[in-house]
C-alpha atoms as a PDB file:
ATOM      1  CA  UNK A   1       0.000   0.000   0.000  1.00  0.00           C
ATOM      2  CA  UNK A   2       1.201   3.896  -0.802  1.00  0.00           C
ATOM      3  CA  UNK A   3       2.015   5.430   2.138  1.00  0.00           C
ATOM      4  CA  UNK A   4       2.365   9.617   2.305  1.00  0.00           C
ATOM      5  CA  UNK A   5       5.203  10.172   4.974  1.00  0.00           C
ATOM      6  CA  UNK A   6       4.042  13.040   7.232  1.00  0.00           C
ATOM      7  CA  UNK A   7       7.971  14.084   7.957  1.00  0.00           C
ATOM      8  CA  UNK A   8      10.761  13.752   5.940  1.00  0.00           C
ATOM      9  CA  UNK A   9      14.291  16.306   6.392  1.00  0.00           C
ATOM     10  CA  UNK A  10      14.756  15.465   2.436  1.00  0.00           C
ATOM     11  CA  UNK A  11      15.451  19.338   1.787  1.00  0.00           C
ATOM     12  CA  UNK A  12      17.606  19.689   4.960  1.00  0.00           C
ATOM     13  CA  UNK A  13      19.782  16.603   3.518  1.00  0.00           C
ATOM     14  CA  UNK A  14      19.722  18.346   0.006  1.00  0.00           C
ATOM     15  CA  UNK A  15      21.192  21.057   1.503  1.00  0.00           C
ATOM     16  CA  UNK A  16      24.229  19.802   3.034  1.00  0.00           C
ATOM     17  CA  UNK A  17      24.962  17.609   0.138  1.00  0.00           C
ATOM     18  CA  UNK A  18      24.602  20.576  -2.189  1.00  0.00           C
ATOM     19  CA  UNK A  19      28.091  22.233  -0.269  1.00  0.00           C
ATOM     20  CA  UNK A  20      29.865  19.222  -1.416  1.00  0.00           C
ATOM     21  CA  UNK A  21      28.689  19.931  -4.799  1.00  0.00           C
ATOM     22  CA  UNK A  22      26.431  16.698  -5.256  1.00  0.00           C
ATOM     23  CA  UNK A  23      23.413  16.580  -8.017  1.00  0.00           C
ATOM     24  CA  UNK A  24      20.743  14.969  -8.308  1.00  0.00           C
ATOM     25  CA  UNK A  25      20.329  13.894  -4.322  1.00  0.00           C
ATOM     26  CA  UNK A  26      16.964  12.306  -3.887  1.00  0.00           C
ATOM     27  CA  UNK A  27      17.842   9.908  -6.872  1.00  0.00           C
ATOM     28  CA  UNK A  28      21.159   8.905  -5.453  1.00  0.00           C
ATOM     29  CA  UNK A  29      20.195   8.262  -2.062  1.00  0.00           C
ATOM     30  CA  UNK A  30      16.628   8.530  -1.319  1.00  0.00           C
ATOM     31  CA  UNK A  31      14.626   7.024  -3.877  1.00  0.00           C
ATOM     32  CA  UNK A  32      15.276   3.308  -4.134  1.00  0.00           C
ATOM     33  CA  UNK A  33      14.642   3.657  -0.182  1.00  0.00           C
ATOM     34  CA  UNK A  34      10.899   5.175  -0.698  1.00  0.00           C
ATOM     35  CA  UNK A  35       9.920   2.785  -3.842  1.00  0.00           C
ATOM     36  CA  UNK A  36      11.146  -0.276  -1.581  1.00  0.00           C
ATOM     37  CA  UNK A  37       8.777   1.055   1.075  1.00  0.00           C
ATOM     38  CA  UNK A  38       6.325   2.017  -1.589  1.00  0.00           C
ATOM     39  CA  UNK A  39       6.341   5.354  -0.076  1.00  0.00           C
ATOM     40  CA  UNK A  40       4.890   8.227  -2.651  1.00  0.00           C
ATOM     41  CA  UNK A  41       5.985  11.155  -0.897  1.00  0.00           C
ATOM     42  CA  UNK A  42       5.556  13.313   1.803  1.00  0.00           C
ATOM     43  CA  UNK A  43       6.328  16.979   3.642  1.00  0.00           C
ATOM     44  CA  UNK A  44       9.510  17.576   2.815  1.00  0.00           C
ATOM     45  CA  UNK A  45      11.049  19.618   5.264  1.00  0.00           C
ATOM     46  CA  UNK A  46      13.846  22.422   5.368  1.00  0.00           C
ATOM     47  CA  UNK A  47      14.794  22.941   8.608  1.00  0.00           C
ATOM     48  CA  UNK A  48      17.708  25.270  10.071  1.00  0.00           C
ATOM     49  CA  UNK A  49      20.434  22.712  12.364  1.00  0.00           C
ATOM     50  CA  UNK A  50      20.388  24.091  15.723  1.00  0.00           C
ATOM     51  CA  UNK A  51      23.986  24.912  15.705  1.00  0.00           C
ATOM     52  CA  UNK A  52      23.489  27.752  12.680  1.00  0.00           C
ATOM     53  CA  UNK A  53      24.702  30.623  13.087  1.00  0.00           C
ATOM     54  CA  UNK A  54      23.693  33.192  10.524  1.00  0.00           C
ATOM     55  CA  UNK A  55      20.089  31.773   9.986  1.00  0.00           C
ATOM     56  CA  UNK A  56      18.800  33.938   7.164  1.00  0.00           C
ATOM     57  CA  UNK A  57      21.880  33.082   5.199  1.00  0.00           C
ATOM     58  CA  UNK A  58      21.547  29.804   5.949  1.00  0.00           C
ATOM     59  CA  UNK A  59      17.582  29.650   5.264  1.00  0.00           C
ATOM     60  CA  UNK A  60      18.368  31.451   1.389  1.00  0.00           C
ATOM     61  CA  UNK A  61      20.951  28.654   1.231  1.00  0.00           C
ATOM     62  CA  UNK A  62      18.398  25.521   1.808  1.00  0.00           C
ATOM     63  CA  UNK A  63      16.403  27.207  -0.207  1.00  0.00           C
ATOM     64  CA  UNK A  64      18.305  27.680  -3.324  1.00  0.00           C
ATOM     65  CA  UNK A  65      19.488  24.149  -2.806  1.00  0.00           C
ATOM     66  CA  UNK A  66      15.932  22.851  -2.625  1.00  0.00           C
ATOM     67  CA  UNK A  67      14.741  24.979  -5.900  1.00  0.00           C
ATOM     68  CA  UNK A  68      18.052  23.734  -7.607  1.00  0.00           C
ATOM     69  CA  UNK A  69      17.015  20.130  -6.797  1.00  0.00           C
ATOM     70  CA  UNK A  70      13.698  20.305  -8.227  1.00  0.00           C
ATOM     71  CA  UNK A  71      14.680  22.056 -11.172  1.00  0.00           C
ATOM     72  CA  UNK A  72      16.727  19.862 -12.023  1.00  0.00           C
ATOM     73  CA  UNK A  73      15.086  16.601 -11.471  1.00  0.00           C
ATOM     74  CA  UNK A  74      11.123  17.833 -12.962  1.00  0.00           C
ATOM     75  CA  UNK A  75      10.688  14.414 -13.744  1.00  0.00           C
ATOM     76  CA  UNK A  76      10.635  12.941 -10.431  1.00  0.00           C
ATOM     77  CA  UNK A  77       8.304  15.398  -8.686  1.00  0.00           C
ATOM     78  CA  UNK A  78       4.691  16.418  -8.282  1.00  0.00           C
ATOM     79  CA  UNK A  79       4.761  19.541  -6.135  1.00  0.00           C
ATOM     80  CA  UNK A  80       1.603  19.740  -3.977  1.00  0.00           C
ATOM     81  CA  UNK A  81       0.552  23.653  -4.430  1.00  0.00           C
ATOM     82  CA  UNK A  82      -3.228  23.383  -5.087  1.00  0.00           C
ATOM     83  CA  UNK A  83      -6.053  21.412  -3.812  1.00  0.00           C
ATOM     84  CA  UNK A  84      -6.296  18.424  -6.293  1.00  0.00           C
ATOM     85  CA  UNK A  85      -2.393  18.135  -6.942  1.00  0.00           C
ATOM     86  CA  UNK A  86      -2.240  15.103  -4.402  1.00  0.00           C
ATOM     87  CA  UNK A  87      -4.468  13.062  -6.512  1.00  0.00           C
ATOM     88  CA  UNK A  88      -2.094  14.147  -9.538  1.00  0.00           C
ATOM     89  CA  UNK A  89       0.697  12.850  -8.035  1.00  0.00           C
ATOM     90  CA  UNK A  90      -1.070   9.564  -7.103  1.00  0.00           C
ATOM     91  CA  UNK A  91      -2.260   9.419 -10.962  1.00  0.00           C
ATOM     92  CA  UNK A  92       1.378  10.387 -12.405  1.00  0.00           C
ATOM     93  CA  UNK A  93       3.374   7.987 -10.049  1.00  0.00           C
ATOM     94  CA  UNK A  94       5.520  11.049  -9.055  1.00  0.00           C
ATOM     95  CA  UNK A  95       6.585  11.805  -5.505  1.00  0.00           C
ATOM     96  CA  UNK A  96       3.941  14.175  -4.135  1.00  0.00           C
ATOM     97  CA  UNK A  97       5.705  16.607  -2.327  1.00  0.00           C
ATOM     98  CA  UNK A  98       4.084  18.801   0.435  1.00  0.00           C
ATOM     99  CA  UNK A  99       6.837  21.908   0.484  1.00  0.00           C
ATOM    100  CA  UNK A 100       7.857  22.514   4.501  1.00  0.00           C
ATOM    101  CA  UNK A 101       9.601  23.966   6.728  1.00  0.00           C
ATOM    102  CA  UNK A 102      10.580  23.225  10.123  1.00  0.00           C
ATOM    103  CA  UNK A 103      11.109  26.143  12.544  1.00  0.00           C
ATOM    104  CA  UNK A 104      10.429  29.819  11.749  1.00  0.00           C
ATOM    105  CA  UNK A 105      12.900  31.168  13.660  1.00  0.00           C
ATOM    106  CA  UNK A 106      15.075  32.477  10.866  1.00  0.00           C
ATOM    107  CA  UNK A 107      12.550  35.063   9.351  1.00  0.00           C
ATOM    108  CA  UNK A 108      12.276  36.809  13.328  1.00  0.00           C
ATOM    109  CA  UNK A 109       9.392  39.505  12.754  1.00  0.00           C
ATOM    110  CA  UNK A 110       9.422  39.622   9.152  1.00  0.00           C
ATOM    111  CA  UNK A 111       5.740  37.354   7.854  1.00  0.00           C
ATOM    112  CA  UNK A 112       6.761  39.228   4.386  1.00  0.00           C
ATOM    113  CA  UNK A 113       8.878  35.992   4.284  1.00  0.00           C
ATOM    114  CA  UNK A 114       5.473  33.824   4.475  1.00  0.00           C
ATOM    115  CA  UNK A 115       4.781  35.499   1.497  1.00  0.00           C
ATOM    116  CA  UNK A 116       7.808  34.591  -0.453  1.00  0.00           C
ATOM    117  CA  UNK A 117       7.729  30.881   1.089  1.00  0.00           C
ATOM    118  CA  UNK A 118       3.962  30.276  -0.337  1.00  0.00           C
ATOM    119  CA  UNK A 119       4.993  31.706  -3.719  1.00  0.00           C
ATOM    120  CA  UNK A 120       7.992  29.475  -3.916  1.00  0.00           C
ATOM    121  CA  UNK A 121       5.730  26.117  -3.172  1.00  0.00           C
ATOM    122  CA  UNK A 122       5.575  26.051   0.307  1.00  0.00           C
ATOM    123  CA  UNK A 123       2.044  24.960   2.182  1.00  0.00           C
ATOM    124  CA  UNK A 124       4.072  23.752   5.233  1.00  0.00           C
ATOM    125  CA  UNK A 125       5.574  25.619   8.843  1.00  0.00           C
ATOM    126  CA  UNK A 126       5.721  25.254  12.363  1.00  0.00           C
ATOM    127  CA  UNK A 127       6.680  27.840  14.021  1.00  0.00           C
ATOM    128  CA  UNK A 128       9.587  26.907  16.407  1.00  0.00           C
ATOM    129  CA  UNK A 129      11.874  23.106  16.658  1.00  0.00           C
ATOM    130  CA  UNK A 130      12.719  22.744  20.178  1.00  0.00           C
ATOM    131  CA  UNK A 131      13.836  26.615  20.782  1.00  0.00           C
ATOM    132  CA  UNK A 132      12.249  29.530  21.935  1.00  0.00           C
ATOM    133  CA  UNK A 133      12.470  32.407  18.904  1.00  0.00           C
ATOM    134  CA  UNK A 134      10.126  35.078  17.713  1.00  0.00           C
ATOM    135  CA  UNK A 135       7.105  33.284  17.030  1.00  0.00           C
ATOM    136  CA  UNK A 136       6.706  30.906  19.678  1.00  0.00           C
ATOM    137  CA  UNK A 137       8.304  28.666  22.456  1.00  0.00           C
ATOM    138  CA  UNK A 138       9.381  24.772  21.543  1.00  0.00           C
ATOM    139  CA  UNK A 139       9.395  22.092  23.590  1.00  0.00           C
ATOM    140  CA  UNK A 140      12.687  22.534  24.918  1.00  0.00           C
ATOM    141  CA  UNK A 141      12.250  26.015  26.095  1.00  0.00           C
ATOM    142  CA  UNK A 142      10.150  27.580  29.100  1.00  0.00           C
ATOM    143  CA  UNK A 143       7.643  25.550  29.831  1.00  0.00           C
ATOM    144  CA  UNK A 144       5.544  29.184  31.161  1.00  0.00           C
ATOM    145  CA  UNK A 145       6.647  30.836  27.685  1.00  0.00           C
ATOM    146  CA  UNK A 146       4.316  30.441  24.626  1.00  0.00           C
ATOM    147  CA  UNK A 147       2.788  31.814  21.300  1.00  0.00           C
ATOM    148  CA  UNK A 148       4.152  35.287  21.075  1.00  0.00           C
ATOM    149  CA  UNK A 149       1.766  38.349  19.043  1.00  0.00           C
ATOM    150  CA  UNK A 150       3.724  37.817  16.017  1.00  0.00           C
ATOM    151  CA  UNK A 151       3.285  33.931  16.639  1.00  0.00           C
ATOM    152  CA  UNK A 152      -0.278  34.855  16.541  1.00  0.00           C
ATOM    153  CA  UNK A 153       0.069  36.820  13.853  1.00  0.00           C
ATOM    154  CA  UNK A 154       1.686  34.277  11.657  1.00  0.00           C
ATOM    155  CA  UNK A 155      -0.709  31.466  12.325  1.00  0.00           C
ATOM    156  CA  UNK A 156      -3.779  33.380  11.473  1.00  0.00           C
ATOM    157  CA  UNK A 157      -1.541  34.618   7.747  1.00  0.00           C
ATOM    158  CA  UNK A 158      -0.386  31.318   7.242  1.00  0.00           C
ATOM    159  CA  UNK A 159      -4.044  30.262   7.254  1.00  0.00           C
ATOM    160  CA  UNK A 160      -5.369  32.793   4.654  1.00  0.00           C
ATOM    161  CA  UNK A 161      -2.136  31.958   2.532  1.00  0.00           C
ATOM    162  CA  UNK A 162      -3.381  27.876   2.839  1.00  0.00           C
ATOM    163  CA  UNK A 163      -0.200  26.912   4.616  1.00  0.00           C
ATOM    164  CA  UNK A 164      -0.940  24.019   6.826  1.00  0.00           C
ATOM    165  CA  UNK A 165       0.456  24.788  10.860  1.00  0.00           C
ATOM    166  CA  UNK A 166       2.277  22.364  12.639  1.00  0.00           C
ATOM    167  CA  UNK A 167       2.448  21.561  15.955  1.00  0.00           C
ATOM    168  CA  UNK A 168       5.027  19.036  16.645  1.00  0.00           C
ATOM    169  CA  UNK A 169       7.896  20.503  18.986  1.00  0.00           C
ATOM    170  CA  UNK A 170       5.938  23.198  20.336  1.00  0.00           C
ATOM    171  CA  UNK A 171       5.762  23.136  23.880  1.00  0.00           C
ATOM    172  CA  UNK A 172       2.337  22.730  25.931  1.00  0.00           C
ATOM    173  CA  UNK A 173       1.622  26.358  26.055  1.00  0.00           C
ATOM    174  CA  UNK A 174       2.982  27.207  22.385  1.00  0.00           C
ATOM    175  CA  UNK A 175       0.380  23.980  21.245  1.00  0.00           C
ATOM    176  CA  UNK A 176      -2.842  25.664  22.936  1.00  0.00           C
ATOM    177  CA  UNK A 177      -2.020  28.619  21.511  1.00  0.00           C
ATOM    178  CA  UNK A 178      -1.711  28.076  17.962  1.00  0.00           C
ATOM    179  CA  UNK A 179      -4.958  25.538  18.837  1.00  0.00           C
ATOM    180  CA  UNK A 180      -6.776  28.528  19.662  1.00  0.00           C
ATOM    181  CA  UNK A 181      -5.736  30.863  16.941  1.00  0.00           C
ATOM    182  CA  UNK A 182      -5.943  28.428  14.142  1.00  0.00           C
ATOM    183  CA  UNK A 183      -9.076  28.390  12.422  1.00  0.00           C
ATOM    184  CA  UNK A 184      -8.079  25.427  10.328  1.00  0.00           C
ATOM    185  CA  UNK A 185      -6.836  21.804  11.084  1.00  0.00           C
ATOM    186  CA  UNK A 186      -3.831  21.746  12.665  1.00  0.00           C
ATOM    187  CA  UNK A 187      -1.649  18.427  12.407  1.00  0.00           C
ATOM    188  CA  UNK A 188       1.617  17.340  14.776  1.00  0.00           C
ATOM    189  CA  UNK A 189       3.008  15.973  12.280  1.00  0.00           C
ATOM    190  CA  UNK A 190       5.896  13.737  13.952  1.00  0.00           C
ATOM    191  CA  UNK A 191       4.439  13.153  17.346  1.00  0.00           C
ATOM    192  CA  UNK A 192       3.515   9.957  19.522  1.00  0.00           C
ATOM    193  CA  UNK A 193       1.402   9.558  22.744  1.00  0.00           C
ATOM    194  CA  UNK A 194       3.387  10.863  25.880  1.00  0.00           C
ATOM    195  CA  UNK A 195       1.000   8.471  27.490  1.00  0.00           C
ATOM    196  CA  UNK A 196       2.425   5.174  26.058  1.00  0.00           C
ATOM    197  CA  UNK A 197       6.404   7.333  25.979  1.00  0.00           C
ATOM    198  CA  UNK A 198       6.769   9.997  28.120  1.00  0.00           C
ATOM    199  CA  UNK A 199       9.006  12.471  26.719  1.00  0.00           C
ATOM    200  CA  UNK A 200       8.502  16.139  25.864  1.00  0.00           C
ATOM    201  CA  UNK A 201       8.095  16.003  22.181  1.00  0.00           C
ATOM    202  CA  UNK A 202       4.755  13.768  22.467  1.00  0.00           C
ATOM    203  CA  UNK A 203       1.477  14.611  22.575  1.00  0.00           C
ATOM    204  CA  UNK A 204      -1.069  14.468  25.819  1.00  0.00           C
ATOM    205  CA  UNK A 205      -4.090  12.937  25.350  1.00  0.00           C
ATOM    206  CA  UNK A 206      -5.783  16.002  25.646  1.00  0.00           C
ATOM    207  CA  UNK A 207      -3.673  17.289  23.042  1.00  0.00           C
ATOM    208  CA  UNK A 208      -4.394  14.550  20.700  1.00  0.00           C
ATOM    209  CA  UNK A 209      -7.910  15.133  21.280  1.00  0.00           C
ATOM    210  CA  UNK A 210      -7.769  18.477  20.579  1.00  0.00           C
ATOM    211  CA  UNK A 211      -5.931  18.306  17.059  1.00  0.00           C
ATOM    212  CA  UNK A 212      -8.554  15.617  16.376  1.00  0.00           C
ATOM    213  CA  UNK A 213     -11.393  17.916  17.067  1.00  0.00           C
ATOM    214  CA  UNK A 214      -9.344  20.901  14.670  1.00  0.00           C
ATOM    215  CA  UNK A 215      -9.695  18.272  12.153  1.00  0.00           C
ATOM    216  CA  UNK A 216      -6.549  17.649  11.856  1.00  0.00           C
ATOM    217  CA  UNK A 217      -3.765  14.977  12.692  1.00  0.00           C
ATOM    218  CA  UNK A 218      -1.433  13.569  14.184  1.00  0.00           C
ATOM    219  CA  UNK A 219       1.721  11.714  12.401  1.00  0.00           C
ATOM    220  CA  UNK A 220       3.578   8.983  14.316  1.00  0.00           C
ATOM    221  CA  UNK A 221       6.797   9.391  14.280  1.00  0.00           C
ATOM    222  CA  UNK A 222       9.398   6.701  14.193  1.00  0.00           C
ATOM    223  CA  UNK A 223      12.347   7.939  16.094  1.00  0.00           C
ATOM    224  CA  UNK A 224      13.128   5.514  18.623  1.00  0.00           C
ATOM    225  CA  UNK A 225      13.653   7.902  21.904  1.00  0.00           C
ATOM    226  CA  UNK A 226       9.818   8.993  21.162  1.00  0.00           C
ATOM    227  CA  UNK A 227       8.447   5.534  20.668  1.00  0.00           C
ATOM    228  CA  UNK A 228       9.672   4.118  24.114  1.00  0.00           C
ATOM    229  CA  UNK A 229      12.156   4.965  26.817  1.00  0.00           C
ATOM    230  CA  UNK A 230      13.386   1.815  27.209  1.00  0.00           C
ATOM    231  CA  UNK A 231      15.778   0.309  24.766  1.00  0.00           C
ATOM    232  CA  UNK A 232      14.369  -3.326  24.690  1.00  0.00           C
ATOM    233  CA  UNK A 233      10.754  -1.812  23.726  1.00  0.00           C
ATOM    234  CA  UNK A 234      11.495   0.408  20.647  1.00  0.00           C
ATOM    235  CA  UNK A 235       9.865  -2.108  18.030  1.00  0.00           C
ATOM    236  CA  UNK A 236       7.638  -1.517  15.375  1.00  0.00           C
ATOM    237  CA  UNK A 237       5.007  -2.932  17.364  1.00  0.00           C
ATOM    238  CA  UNK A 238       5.452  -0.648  20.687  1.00  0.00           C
ATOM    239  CA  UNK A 239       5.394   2.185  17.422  1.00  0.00           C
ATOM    240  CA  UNK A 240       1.767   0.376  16.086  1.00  0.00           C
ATOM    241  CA  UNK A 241       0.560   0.966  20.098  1.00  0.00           C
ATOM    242  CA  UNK A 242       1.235   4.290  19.390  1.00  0.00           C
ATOM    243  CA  UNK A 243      -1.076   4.143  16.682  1.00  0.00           C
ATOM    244  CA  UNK A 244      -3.497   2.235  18.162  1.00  0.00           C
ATOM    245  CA  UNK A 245      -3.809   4.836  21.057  1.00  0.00           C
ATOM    246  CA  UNK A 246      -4.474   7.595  19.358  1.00  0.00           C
ATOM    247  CA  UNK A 247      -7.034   6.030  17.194  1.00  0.00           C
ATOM    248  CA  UNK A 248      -8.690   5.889  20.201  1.00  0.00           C
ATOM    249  CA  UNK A 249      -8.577   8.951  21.378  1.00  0.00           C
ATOM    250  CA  UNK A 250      -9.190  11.060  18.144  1.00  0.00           C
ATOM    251  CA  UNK A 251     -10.649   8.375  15.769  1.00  0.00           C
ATOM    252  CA  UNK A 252      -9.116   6.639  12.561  1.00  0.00           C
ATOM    253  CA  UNK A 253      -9.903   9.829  10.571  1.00  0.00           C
ATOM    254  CA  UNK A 254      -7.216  11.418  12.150  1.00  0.00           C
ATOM    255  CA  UNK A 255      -4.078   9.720  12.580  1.00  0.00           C
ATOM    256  CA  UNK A 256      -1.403   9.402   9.917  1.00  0.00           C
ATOM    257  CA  UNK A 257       2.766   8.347   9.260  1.00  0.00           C
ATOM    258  CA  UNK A 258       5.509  11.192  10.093  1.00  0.00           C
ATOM    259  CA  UNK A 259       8.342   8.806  10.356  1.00  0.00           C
ATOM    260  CA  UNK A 260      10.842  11.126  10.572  1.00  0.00           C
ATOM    261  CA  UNK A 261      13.324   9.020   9.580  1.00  0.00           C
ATOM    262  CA  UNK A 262      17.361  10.787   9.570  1.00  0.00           C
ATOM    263  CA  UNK A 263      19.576   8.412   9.922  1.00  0.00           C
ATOM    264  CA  UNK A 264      20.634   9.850   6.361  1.00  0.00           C
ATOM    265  CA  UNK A 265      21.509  13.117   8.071  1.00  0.00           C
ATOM    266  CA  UNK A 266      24.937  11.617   9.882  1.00  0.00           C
ATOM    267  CA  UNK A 267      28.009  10.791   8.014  1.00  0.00           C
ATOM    268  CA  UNK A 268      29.971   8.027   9.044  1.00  0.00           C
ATOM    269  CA  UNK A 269      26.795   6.053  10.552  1.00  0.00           C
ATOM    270  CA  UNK A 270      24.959   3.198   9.166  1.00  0.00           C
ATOM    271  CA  UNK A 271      21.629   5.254  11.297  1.00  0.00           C
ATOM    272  CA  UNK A 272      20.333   1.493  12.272  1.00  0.00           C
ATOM    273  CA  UNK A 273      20.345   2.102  15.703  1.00  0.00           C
ATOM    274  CA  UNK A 274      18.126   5.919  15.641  1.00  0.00           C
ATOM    275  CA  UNK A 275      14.689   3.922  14.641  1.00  0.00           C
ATOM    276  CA  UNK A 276      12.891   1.154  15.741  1.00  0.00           C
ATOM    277  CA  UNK A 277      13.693  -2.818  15.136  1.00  0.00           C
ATOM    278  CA  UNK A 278      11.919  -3.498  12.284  1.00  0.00           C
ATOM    279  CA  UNK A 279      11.492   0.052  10.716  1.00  0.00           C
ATOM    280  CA  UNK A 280      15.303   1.207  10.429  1.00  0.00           C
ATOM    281  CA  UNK A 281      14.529   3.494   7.183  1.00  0.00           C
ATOM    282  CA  UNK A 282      12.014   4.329   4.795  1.00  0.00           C
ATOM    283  CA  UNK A 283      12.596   0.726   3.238  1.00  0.00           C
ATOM    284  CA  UNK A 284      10.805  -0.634   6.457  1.00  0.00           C
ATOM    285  CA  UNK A 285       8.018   1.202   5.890  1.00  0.00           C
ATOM    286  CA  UNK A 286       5.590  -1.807   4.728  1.00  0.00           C
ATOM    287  CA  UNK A 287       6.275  -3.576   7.798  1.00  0.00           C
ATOM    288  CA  UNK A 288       3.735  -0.420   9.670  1.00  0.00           C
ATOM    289  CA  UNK A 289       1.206  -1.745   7.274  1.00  0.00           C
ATOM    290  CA  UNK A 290       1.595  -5.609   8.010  1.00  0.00           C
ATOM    291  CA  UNK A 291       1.083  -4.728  11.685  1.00  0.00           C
ATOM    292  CA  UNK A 292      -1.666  -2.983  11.250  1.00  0.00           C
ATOM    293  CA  UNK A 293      -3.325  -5.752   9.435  1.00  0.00           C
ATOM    294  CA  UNK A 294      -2.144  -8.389  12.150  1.00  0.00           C
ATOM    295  CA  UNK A 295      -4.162  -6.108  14.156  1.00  0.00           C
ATOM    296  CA  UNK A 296      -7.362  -6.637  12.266  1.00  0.00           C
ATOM    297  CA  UNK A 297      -7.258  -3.192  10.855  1.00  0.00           C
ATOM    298  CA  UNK A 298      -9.295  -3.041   7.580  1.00  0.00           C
ATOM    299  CA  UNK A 299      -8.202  -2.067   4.398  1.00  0.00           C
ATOM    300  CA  UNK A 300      -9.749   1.063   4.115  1.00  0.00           C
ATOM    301  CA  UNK A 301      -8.375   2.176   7.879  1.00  0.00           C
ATOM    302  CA  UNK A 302      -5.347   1.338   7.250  1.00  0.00           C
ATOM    303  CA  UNK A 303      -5.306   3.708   3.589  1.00  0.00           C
ATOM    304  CA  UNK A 304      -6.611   6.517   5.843  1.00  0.00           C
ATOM    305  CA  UNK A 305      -3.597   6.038   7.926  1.00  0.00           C
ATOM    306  CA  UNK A 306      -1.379   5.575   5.131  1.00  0.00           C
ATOM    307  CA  UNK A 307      -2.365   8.613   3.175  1.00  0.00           C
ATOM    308  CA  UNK A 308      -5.801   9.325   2.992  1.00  0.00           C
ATOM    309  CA  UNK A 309      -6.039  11.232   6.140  1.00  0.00           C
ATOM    310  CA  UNK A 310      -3.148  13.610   4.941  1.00  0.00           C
ATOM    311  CA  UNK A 311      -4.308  14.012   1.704  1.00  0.00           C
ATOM    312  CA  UNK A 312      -8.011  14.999   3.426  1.00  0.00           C
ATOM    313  CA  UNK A 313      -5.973  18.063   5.576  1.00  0.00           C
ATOM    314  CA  UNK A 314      -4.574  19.089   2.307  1.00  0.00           C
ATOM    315  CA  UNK A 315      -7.369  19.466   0.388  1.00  0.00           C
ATOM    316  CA  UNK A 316      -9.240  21.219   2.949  1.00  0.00           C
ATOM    317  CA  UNK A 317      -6.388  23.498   4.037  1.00  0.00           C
ATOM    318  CA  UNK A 318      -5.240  24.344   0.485  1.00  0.00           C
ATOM    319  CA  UNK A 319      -8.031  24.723  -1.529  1.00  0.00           C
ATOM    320  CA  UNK A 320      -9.739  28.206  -1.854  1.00  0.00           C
END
């Protein structure tokens, strides 16, 4: 089964293969991964490392790299700008790529730069990773800091643009903020259930509820610190609990795959042991979908969580 993965650093890699002067990047060393997996695409993300320094130079830099990528490699993509492109991807048997980015932090004050993000393609932001900037307050920062006025000011422009919000590493207070705000779905789009793993970057159950009720989502994510806390439990099927709880809570409608997979995004490391047993990259991915039919899932759950539920928040949060 196709499977639309809710997180992917893809750009963030392109990047910092582009300073070594590579082409062609996805081809060489993402693609055989995602057709093994039979995954058809995903967000994309650009997202600033926490050790840059000069972010806005290093923002125009992903940038360029991620326009010079797709330029140069029309062929392999189907960028999602419009409602109805995700079912012309599906039809073309291109990757259908959601445009992202990861962190706002780089563009302080400025929205103006929401406006050039949308015209280059992107439908995609959250508005912190784990640090507190401009905009907001991730989860790593003060847990009594949250959405700032220009935080506010950016959720309600990114939803007249059509530029789905995301809540994954926002802290608690950052979360109900943008929940509030928002008057379209939100999704977390790499989170798990801090109930079944607690660590900061999942979700309560409240929370989960609550993007449920936005009509949005929530992606799991595959990194193993997030699935459990202890070593002998972070399996694909402790990762399919996950799952399982938050269908619960929010219902089958809303629930989706944001892997987050980077073991790509280290040099010198094979990346084996940052995921799960059983889902170690994107060429795992199937095995999600065997669980979830062990578990008496039906077919047509188990599309919703593969890519129907995503494609649903797309249509509804880009169409006009």
């Amino acid at each position: 089964m196709k499977i639309f993965d809710g997180h992917a650093d893809i750009w963030f890699d392109v990047s910092a293969k582009r300073k070594n002067g590579e082409e062609h990047i996805v081809k060489k060393h993402h693609l055989d991964r995602f057709k093994t997996g039979n995954i058809m695409g995903g967000i994309f993300i650009a997202y600033l490392d926490e050790n840059a320094v000069d972010e806005e130079r290093e923002m125009m830099w992903m940038i360029n790299s991620t326009m010079h990528e797709i330029q140069k490699n029309e062929e392999l993509y189907n960028i999602i700008k419009s409602s109805g492109d995700f079912n012309k991807g599906i039809i073309n048997e291109k990757l259908n790529v959601l445009m992202g980015i990861e962190g706002l932090r780089a563009i302080k004050k400025n929205l103006d730069w929401l406006d050039t993000f949308y015209q280059l393609g992107f439908r995609h932001a959250s508005l912190t990773w784990n640090e507190e900037n401009d905009l907001g307050t991730g989860a790593k920062g003060d847990e009594n800091r949250g959405i700032t006025k220009t935080g506010k000011a950016a959720i309600k422009k990114m939803n007249e643009l059509g530029m789905i919000v995301d809540v994954s590493h926002a802290n608690e207070k950052t979360f109900w903020g943008i929940y509030e705000v928002s008057n379209k779905p939100i999704i977390a789009s790499h989170s798990n259930a801090r109930s079944l793993c607690d660590h900061v970057r999942n979700l309560t159950d409240k929370q989960i509820r609550a993007v449920a009720e936005s009509g949005g989502l929530v992606g799991a994510v595959a990194y193993k610190g997030f699935v459990d806390l202890e070593k002998d439990r972070q399996t694909i099927e402790r990762y399919v609990d996950h799952i399982d709880h938050m269908v619960s809570l929010g219902g089958i409608k809303h629930v989706g795959l944001g892997f987050d997979f980077c073991e790509y995004l280290y040099t010198g490391r094979t990346g084996k042991d940052m995921n799960p047993k059983g889902l170690e990259d994107a060429s795992y991915a199937q095995n999600v979908i065997e669980e979830l039919r062990k578990r008496k899932y039906s077919e047509e759950d188990i599309r919703k969580i593969a890519y129907e539920n995503f494609m649903r928040v797309i249509e509804i949060t880009l169409e006009k």
